[in-house]
N, C-alpha and C. Protein backbone atom coordinates (compact mmCIF):
# COMPACT_ATOMS: atom_id res chain seq x y z
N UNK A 1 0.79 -24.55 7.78
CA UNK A 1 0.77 -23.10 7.68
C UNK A 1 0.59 -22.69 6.21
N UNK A 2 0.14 -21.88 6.05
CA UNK A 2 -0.73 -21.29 4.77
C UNK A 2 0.94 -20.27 4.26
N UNK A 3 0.71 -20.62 2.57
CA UNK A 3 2.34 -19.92 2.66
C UNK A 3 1.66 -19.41 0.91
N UNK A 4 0.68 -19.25 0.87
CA UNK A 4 0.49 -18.44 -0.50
C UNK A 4 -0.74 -17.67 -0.25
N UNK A 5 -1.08 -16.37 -0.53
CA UNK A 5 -2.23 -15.50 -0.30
C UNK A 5 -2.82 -14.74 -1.55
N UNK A 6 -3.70 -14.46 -1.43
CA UNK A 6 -4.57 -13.91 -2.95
C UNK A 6 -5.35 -13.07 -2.11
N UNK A 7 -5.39 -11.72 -2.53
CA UNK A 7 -6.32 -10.71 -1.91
C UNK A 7 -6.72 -10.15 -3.54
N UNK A 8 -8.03 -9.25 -3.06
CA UNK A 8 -8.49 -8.83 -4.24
C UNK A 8 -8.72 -7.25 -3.71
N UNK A 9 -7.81 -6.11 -4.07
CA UNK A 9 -8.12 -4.81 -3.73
C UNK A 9 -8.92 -3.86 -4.69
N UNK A 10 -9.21 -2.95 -4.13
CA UNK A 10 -9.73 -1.71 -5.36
C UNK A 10 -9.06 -0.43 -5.29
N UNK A 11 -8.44 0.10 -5.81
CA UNK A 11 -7.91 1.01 -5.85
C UNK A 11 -8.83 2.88 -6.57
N UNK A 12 -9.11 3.08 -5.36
CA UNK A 12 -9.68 4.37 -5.90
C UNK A 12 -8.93 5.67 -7.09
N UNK A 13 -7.94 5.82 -6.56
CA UNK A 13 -6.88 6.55 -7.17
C UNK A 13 -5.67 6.00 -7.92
N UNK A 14 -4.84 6.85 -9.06
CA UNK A 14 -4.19 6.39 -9.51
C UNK A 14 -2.78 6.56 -8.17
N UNK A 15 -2.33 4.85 -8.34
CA UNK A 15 -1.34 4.78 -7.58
C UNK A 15 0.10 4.30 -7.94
N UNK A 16 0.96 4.75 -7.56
CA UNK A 16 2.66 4.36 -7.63
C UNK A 16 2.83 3.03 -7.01
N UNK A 17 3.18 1.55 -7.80
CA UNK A 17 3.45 0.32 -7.61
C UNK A 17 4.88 -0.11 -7.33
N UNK A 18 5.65 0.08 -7.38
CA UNK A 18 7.24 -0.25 -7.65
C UNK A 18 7.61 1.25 -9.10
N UNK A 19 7.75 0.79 -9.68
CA UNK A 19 7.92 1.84 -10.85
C UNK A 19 6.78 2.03 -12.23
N UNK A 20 5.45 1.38 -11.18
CA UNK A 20 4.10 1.85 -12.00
C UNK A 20 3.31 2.20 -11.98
N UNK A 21 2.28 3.26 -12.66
CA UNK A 21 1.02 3.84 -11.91
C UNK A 21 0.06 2.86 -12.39
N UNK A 22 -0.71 2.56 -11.08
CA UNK A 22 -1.96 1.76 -11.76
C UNK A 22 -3.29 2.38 -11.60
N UNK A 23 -3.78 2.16 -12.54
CA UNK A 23 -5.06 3.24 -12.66
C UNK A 23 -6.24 2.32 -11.46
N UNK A 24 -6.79 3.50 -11.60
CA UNK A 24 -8.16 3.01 -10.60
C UNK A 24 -9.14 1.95 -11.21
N UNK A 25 -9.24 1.44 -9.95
CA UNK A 25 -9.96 0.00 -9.95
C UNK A 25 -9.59 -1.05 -9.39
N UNK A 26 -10.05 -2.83 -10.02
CA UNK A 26 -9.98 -3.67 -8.88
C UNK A 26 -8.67 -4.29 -9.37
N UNK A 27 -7.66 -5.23 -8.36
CA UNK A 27 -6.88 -5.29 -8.67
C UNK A 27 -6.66 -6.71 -7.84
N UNK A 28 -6.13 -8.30 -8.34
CA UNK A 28 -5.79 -9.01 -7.76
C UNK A 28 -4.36 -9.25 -7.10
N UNK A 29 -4.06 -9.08 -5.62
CA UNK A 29 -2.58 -9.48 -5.56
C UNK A 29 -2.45 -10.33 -4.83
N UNK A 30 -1.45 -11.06 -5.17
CA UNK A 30 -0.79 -12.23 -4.53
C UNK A 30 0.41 -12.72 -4.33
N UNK A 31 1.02 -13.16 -3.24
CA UNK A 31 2.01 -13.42 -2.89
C UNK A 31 2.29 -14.35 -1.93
N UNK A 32 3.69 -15.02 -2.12
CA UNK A 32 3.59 -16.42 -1.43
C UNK A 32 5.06 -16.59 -0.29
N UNK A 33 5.01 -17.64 0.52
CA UNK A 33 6.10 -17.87 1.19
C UNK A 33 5.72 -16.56 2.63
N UNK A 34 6.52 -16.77 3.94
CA UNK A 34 6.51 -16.10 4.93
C UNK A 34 6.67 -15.07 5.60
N UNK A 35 8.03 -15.20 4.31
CA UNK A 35 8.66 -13.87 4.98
C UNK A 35 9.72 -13.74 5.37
N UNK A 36 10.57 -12.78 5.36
CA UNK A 36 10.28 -11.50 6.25
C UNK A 36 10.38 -10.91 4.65
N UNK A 37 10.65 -11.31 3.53
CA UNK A 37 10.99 -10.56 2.35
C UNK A 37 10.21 -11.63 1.27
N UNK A 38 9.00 -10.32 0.52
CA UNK A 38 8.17 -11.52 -0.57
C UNK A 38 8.05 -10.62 -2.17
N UNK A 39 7.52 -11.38 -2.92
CA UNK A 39 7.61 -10.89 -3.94
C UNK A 39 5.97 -10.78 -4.11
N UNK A 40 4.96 -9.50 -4.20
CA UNK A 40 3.99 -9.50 -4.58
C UNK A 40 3.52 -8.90 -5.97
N UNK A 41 2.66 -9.48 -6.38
CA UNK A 41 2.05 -9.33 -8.01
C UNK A 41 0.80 -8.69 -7.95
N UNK A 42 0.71 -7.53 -8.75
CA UNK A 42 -0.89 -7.08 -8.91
C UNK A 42 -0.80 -7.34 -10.47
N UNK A 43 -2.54 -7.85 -10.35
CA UNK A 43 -2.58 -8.87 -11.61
C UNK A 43 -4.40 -7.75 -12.19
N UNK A 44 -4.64 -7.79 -13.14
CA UNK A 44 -6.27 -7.72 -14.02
C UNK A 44 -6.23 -8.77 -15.08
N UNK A 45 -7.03 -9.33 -14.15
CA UNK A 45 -7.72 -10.35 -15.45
C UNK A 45 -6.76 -11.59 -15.36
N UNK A 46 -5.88 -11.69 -16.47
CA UNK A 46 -5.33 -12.84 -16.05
C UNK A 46 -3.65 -12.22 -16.23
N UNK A 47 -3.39 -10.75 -16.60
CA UNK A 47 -2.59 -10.26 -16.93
C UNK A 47 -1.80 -9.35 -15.59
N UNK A 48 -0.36 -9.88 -15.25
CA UNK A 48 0.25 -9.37 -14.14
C UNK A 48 0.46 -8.05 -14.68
N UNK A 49 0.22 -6.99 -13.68
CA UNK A 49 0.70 -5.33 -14.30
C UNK A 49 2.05 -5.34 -13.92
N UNK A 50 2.51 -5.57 -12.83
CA UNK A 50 3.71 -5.28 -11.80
C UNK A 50 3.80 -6.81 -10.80
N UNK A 51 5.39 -6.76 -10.68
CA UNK A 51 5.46 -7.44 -9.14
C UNK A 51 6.47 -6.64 -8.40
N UNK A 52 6.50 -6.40 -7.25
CA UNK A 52 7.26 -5.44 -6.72
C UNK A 52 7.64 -6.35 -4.85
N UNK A 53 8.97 -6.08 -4.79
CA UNK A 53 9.30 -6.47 -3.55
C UNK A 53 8.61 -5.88 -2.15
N UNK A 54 8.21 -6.82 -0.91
CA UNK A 54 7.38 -6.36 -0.03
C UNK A 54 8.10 -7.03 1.21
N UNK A 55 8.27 -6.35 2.12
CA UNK A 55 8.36 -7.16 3.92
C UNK A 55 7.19 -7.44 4.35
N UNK A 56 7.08 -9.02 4.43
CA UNK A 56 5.77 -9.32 5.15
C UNK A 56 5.99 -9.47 6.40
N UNK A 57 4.84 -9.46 7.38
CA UNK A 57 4.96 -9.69 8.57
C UNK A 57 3.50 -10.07 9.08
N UNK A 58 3.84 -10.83 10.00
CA UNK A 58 2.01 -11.10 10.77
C UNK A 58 2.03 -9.98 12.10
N UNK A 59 0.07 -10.38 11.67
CA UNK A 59 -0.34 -9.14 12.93
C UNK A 59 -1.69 -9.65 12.91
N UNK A 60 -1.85 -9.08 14.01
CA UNK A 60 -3.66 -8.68 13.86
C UNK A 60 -4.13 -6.85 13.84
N UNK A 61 -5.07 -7.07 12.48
CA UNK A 61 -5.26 -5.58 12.19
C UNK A 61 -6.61 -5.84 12.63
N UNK A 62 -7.06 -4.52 12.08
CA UNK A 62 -8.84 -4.21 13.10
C UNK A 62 -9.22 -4.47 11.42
N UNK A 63 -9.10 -4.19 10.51
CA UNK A 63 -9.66 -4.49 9.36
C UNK A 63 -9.54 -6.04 8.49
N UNK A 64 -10.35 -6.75 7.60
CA UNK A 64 -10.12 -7.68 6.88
C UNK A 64 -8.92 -7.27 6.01
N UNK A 65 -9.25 -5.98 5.62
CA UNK A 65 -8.46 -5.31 4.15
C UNK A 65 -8.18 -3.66 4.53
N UNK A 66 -6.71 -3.79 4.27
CA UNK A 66 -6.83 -2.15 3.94
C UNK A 66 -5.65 -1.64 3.55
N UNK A 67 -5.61 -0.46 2.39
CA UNK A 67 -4.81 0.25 1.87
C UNK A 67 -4.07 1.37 2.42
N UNK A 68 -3.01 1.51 2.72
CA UNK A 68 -2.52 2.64 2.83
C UNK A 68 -1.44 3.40 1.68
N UNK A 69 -1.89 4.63 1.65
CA UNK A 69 -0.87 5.15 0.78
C UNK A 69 -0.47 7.00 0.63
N UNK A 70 0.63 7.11 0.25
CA UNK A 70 0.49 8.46 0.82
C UNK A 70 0.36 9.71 -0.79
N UNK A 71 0.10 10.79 -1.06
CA UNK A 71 -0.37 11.63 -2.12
C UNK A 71 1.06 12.48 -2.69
N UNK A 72 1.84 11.97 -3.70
CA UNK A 72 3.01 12.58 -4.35
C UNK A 72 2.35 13.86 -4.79
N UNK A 73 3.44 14.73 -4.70
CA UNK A 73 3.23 16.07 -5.26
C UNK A 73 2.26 16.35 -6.70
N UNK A 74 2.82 15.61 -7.13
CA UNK A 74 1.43 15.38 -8.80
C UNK A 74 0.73 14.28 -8.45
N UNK A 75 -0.09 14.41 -7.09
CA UNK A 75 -1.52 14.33 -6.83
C UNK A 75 -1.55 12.68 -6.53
N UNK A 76 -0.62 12.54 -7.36
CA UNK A 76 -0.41 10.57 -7.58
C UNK A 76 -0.12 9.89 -6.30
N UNK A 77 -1.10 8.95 -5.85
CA UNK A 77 -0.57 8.31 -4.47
C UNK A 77 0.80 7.19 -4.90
N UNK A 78 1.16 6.93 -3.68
CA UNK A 78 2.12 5.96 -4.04
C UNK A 78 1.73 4.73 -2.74
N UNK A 79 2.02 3.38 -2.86
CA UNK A 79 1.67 2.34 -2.04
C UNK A 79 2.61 2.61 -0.74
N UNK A 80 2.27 2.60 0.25
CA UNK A 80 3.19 1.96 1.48
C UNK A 80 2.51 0.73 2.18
N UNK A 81 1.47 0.27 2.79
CA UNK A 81 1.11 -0.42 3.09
C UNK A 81 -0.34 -1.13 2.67
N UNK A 82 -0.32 -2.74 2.89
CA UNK A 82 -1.53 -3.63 2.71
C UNK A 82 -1.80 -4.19 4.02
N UNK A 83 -2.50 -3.99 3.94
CA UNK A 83 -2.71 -4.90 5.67
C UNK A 83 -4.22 -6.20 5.51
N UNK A 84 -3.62 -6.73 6.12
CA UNK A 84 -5.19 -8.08 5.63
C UNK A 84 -5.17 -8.45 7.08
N UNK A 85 -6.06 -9.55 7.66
CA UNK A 85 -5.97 -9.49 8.82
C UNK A 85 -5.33 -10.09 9.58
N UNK A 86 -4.28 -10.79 9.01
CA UNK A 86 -3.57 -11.35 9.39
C UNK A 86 -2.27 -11.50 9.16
N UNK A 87 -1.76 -10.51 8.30
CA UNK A 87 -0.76 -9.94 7.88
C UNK A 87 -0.80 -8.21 7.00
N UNK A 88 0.76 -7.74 7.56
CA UNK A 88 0.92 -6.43 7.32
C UNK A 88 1.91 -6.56 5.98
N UNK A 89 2.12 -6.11 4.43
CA UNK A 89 2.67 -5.78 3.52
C UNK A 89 3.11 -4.57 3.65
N UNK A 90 4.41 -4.51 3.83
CA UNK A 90 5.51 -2.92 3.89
C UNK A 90 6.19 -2.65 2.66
N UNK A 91 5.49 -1.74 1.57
CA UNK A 91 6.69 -1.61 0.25
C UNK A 91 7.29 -1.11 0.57
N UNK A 92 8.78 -0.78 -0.16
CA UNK A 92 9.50 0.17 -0.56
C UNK A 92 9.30 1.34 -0.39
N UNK A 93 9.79 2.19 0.34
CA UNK A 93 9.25 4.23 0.11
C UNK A 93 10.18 4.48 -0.92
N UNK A 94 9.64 5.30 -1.36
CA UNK A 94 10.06 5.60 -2.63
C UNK A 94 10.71 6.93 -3.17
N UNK A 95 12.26 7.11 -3.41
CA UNK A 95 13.46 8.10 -2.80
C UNK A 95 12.61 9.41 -3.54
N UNK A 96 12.12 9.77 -2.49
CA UNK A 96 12.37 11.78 -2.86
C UNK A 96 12.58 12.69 -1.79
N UNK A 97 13.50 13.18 -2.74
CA UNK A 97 13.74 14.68 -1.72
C UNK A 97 12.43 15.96 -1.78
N UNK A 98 11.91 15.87 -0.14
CA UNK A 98 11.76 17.19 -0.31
C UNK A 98 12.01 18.03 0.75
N UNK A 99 11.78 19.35 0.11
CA UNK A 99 12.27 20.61 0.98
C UNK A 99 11.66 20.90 2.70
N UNK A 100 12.43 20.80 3.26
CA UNK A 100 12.18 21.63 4.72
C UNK A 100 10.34 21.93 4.47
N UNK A 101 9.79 21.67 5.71
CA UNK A 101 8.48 21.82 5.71
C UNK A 101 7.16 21.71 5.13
N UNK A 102 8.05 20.78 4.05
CA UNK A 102 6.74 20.22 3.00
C UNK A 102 5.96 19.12 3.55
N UNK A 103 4.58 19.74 3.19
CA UNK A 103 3.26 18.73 3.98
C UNK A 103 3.20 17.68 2.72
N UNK A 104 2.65 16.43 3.52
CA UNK A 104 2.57 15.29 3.13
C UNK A 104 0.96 14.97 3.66
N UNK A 105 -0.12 14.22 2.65
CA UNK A 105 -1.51 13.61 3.44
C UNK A 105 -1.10 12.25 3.13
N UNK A 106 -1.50 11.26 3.91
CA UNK A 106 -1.46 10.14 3.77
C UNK A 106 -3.22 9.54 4.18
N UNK A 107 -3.17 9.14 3.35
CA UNK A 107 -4.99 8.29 3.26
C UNK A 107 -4.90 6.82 2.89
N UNK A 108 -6.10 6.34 3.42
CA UNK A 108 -6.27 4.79 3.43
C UNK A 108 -7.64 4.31 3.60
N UNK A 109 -7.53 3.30 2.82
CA UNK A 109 -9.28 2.52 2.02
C UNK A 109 -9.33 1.39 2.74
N UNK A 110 -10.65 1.18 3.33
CA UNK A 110 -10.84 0.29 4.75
C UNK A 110 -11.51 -0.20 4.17
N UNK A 111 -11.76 -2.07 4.18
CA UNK A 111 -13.09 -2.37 3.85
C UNK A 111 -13.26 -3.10 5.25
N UNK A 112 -14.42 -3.30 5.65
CA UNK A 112 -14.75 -3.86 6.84
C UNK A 112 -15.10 -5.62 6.98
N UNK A 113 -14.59 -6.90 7.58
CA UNK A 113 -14.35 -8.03 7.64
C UNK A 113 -15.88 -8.60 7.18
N UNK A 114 -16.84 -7.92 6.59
CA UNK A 114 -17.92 -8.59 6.17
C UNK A 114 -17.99 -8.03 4.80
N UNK A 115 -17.47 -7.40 4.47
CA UNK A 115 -17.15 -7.03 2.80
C UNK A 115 -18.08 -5.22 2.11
N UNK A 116 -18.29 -4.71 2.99
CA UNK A 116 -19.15 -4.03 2.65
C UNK A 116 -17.75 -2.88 1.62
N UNK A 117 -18.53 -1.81 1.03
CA UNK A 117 -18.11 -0.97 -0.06
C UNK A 117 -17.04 -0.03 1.26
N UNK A 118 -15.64 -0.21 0.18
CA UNK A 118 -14.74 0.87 0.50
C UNK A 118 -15.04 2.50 1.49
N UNK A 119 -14.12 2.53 2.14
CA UNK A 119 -13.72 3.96 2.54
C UNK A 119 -12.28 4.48 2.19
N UNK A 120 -12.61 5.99 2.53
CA UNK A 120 -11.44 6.59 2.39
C UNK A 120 -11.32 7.89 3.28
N UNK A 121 -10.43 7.82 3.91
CA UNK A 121 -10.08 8.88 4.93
C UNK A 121 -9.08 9.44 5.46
N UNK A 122 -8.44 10.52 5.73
CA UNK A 122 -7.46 11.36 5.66
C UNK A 122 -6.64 11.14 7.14
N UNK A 123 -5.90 10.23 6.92
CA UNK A 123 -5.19 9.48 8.45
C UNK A 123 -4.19 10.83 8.73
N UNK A 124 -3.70 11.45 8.26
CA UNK A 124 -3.30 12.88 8.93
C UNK A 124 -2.21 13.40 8.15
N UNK A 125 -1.38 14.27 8.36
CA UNK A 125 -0.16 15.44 7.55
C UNK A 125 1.14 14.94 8.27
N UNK A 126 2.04 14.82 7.31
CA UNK A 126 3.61 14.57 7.39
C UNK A 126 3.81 15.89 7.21
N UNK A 127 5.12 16.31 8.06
CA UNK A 127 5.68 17.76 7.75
C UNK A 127 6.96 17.56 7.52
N UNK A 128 7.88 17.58 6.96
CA UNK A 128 9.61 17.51 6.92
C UNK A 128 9.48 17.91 7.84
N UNK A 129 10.66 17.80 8.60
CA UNK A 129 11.61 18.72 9.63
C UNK A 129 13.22 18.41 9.15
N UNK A 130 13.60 19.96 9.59
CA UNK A 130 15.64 20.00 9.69
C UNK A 130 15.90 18.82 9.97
N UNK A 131 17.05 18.42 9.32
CA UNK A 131 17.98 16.91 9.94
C UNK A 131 18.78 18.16 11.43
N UNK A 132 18.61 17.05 12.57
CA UNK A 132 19.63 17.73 13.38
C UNK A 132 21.08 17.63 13.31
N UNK A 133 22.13 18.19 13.27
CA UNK A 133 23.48 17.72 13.33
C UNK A 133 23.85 17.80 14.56
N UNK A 134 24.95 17.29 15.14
CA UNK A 134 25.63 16.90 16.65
C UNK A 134 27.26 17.51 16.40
């Protein structure tokens, strides 16, 4: 069983890593061992930017590669998911409060299992809602 992985992403937008923005462009990450808890590295060049804790898990996705991430109030995405095709990467969400009825877009960059050039598309709106009490 295969217990170390190297993907190579591109990042359109500037995005929130663990506690870093990484600017747009291509980005190597890799990470090793099974799971259920891994440590992944996004690297340029030969230089690691970040490593940030991830829950791996296997699956089968419809894509080779793909990004998900959702758009912080100052415009800045932040990471929630990697998906490759044979495994799903779950970061950290990342603590903020917000107010009753604040919209959220969440978008994600597909590349298709023969390598062709990125997409990006508007997977839909988060709304807060009231916590209920009992």
């Amino acid at each position: 069983m295969r217990t170390r992985w190297i993907k190579t992403i591109d990042l359109i937008d500037p995005t929130i890593v663990g506690s870093v923005t990484l600017q747009p462009g291509e980005y190597t990450i890799e990470w090793s061992g099974a799971g259920p808890e891994v440590q992944v590295s996004f690297s340029r060049g030969k230089k690691t930017i970040v490593t940030v804790p991830a829950a791996v898990e296997s699956a089968v996705n419809p894509y080779n590669l793909s990004v998900t991430s959702h758009t912080e109030e100052s415009g800045v995405h932040s990471l929630v998911t990697i998906q490759t095709a044979s495994s799903t990467l779950q970061f950290a969400a990342r603590e903020v409060v917000l107010p009753v009825g604040t919209k959220k877009q969440f978008c994600v960059g597909t590349s298709n299992p023969v390598g062709s050039e990125s997409s990006r598309q508007q997977l839909g709106t988060l709304t807060t809602a009231k916590k209920e009490t009992s």
